[in-house]
PDB file of N, CA and C in Angstrom:
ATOM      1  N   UNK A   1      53.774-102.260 145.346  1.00  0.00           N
ATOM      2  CA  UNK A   1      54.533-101.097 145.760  1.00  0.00           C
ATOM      3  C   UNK A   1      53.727-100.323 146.805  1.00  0.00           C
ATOM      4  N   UNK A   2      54.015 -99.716 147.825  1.00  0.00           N
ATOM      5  CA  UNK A   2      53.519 -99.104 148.946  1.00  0.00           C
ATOM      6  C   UNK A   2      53.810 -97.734 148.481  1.00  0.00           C
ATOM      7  N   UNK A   3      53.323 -96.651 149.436  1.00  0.00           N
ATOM      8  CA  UNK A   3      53.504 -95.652 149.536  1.00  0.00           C
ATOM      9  C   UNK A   3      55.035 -95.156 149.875  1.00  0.00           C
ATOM     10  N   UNK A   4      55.259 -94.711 149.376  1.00  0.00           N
ATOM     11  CA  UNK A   4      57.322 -94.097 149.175  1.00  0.00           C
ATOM     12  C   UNK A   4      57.462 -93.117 151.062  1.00  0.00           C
ATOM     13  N   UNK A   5      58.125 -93.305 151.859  1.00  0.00           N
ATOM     14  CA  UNK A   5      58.463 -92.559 153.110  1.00  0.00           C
ATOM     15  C   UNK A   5      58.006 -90.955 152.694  1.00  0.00           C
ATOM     16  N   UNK A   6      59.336 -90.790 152.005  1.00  0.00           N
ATOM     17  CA  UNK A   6      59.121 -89.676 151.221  1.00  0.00           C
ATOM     18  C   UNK A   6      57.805 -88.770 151.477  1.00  0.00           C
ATOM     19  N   UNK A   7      56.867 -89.578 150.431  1.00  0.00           N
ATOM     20  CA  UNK A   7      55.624 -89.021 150.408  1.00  0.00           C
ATOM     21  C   UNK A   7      54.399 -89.333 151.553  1.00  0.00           C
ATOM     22  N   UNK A   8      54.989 -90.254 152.547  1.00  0.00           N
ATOM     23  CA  UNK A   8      53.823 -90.258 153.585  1.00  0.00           C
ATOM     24  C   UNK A   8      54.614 -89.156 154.404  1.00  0.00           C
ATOM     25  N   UNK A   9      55.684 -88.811 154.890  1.00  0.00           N
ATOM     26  CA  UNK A   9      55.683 -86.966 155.419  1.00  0.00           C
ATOM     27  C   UNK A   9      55.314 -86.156 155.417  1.00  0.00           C
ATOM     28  N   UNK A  10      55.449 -85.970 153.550  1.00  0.00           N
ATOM     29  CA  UNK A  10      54.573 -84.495 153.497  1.00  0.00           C
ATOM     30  C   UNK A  10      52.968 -84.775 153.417  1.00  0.00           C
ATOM     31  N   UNK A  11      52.503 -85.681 153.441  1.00  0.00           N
ATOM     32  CA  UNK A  11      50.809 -85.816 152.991  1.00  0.00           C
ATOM     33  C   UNK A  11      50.180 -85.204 154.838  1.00  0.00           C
ATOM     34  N   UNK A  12      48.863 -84.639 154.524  1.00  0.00           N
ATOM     35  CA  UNK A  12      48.375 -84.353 155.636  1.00  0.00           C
ATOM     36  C   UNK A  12      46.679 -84.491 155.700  1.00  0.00           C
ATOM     37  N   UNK A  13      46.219 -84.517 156.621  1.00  0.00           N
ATOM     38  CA  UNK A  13      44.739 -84.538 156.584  1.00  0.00           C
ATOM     39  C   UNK A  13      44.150 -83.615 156.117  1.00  0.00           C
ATOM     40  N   UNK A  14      43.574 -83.731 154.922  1.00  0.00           N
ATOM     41  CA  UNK A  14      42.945 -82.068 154.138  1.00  0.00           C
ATOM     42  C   UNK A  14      42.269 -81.896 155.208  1.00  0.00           C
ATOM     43  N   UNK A  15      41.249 -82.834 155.945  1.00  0.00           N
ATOM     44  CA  UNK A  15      40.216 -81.926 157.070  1.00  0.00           C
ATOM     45  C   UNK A  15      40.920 -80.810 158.135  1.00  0.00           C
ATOM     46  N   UNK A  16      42.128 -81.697 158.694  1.00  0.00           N
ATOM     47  CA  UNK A  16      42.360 -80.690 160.035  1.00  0.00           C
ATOM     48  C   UNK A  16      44.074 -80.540 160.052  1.00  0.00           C
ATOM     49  N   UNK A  17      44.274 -80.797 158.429  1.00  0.00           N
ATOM     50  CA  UNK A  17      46.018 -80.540 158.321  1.00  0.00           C
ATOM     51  C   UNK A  17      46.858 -81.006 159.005  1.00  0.00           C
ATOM     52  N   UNK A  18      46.516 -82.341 159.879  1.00  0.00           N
ATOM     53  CA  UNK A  18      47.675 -83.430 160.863  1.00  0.00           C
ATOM     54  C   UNK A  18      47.825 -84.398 160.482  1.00  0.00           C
ATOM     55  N   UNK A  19      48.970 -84.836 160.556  1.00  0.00           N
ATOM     56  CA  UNK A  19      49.521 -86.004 160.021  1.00  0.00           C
ATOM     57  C   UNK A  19      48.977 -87.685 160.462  1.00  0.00           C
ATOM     58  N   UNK A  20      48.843 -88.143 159.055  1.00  0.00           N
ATOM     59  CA  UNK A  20      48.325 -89.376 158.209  1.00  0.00           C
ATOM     60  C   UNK A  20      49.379 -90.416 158.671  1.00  0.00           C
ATOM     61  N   UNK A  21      49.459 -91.529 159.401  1.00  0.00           N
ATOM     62  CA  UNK A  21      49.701 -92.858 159.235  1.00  0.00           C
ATOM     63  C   UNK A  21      48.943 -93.610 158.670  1.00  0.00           C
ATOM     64  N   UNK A  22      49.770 -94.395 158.131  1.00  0.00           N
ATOM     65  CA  UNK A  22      49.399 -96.245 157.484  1.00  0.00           C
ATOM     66  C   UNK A  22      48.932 -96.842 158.605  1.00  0.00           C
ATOM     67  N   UNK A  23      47.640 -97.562 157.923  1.00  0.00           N
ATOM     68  CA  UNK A  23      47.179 -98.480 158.474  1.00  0.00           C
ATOM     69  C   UNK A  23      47.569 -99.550 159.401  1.00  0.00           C
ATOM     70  N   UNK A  24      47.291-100.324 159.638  1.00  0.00           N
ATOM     71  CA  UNK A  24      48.193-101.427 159.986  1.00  0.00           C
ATOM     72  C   UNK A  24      47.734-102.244 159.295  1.00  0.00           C
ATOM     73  N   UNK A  25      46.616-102.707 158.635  1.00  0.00           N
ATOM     74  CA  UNK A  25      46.604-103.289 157.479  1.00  0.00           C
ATOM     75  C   UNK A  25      46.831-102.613 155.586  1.00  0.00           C
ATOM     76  N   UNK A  26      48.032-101.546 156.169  1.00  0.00           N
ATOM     77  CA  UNK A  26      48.147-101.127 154.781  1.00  0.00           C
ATOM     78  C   UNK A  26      47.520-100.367 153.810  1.00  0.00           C
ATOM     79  N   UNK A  27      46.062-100.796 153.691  1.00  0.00           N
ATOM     80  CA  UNK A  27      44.901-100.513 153.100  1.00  0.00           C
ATOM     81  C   UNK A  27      44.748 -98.675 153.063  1.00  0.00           C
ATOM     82  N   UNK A  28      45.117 -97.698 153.962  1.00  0.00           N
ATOM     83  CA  UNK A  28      44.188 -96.521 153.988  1.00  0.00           C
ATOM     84  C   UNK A  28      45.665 -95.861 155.075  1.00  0.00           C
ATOM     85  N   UNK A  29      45.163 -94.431 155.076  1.00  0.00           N
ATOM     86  CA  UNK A  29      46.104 -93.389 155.960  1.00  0.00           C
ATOM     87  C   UNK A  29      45.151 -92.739 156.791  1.00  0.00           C
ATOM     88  N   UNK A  30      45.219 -93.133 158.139  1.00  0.00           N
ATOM     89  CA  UNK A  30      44.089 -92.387 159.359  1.00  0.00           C
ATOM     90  C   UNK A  30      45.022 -91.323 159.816  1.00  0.00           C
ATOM     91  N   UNK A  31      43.560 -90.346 159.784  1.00  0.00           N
ATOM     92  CA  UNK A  31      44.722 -89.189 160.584  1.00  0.00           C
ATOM     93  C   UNK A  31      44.532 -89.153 162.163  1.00  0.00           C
ATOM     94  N   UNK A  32      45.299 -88.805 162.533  1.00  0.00           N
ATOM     95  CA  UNK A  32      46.089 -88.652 163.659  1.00  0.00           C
ATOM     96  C   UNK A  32      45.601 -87.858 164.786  1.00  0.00           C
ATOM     97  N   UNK A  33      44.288 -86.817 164.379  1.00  0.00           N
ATOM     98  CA  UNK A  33      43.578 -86.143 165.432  1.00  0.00           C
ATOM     99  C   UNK A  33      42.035 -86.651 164.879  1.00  0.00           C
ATOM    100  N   UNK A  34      41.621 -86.146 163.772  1.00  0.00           N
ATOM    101  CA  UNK A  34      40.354 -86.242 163.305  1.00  0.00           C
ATOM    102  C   UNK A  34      39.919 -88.458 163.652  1.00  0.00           C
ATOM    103  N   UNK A  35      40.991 -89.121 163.042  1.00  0.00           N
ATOM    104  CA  UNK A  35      40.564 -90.484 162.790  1.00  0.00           C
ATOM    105  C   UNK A  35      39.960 -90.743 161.701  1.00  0.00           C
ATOM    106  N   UNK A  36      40.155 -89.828 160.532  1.00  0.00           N
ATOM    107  CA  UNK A  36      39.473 -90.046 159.250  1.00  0.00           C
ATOM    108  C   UNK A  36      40.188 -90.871 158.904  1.00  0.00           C
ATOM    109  N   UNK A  37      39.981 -92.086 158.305  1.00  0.00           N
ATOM    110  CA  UNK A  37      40.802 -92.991 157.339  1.00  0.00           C
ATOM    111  C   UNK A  37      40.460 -92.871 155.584  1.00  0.00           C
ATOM    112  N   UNK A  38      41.912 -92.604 155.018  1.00  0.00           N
ATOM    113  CA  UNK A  38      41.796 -92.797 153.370  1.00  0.00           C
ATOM    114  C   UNK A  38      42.007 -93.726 153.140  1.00  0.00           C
ATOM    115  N   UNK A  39      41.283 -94.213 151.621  1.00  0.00           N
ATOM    116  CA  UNK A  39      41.480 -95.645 151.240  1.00  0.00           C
ATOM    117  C   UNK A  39      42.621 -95.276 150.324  1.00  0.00           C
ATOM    118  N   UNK A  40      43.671 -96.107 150.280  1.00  0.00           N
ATOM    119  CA  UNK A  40      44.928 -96.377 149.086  1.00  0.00           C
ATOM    120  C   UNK A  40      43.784 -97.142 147.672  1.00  0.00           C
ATOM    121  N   UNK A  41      44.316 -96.438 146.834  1.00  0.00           N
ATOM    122  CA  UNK A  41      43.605 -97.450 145.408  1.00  0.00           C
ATOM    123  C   UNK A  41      45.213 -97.449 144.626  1.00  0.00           C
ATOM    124  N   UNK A  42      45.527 -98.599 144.012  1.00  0.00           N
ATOM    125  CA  UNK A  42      46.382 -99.004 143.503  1.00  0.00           C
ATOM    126  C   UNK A  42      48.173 -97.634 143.755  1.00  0.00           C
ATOM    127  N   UNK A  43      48.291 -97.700 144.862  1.00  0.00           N
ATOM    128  CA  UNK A  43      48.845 -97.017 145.707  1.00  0.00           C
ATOM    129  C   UNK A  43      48.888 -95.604 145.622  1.00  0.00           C
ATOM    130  N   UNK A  44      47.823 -95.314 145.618  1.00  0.00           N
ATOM    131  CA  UNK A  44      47.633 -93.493 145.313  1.00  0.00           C
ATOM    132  C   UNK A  44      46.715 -93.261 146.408  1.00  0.00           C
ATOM    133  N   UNK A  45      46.969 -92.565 147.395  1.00  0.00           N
ATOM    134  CA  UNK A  45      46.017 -91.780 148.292  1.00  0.00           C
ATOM    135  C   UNK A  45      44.743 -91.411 148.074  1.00  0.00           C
ATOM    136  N   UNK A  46      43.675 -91.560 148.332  1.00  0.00           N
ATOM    137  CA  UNK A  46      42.634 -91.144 148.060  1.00  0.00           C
ATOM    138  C   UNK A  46      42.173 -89.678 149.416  1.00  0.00           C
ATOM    139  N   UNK A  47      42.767 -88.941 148.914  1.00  0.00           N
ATOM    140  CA  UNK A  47      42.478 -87.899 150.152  1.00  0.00           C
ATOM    141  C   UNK A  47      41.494 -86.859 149.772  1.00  0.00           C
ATOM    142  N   UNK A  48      39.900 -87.594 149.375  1.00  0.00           N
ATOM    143  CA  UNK A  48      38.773 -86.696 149.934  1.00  0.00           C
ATOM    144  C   UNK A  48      37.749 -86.876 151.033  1.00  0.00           C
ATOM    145  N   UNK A  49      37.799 -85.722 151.860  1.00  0.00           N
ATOM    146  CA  UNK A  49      37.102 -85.561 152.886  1.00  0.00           C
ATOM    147  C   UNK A  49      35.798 -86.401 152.793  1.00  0.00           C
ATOM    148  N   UNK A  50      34.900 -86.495 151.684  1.00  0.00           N
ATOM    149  CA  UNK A  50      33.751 -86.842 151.857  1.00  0.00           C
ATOM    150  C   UNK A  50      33.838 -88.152 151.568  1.00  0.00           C
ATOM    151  N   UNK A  51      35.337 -89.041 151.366  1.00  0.00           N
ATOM    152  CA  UNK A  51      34.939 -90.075 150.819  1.00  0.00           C
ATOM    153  C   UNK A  51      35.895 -90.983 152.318  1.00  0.00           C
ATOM    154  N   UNK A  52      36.507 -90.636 152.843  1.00  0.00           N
ATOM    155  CA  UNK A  52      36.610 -90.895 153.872  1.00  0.00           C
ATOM    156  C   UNK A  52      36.515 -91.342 155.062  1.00  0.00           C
ATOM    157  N   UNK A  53      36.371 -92.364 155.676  1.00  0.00           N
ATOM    158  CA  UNK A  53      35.805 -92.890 156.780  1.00  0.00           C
ATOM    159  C   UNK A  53      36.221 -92.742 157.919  1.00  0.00           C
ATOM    160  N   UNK A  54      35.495 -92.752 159.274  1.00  0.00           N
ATOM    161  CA  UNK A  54      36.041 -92.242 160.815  1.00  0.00           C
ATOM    162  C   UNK A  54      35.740 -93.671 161.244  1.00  0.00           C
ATOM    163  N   UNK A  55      37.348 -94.032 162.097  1.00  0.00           N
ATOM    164  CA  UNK A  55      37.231 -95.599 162.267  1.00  0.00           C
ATOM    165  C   UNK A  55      38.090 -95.026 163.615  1.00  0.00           C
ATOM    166  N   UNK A  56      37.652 -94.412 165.291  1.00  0.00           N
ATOM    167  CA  UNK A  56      38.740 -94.383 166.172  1.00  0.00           C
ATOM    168  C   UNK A  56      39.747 -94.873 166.555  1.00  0.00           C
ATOM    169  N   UNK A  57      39.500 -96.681 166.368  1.00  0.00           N
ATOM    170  CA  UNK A  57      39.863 -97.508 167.037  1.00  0.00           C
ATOM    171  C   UNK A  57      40.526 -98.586 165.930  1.00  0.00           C
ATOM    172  N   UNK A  58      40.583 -98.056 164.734  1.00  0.00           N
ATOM    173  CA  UNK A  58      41.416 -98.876 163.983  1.00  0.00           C
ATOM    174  C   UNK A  58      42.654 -98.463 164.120  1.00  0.00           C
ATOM    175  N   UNK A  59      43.554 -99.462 164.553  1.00  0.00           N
ATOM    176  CA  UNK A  59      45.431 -99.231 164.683  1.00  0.00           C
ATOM    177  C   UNK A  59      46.026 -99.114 163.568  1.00  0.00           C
ATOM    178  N   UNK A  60      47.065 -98.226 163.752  1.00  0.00           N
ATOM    179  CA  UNK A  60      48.029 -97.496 162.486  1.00  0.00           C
ATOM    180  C   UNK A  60      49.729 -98.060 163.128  1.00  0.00           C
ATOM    181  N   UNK A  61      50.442 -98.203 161.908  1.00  0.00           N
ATOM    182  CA  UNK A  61      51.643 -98.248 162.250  1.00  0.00           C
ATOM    183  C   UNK A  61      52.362 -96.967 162.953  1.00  0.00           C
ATOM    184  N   UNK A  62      53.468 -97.521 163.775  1.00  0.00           N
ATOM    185  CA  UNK A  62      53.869 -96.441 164.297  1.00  0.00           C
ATOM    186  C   UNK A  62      55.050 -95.697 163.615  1.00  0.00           C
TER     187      UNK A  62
END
């Protein structure tokens, strides 16, 4: 099961409050100004700042 539409709308980057796309491998939600990527664990968001990784150049669905 993936993440529901629904709930990838309202989710946002706790760091800088802009909106989170999916990966393109699924795996994590990069945000959209910062480039922090969250890891998904058994499809639940993992949205803490410190656990987070900055990946610029990893592609997100559009």
């Amino acid at each position: 099961m993936a993440i529901a539409p629904e709930l990838l709308e309202i989710l946002a980057c706790p760091k800088c409050k802009t909106e989170v796309k999916m990966t393109a491998d699924g795996q994590g939600l990069k945000c959209v100004q910062c480039s922090r990527v969250y890891r998904i664990e058994e499809d639940i968001p993992v949205m803490i700042i410190e656990e987070a990784t900055i990946e610029p150049d990893r592609p997100v669905k559009s």
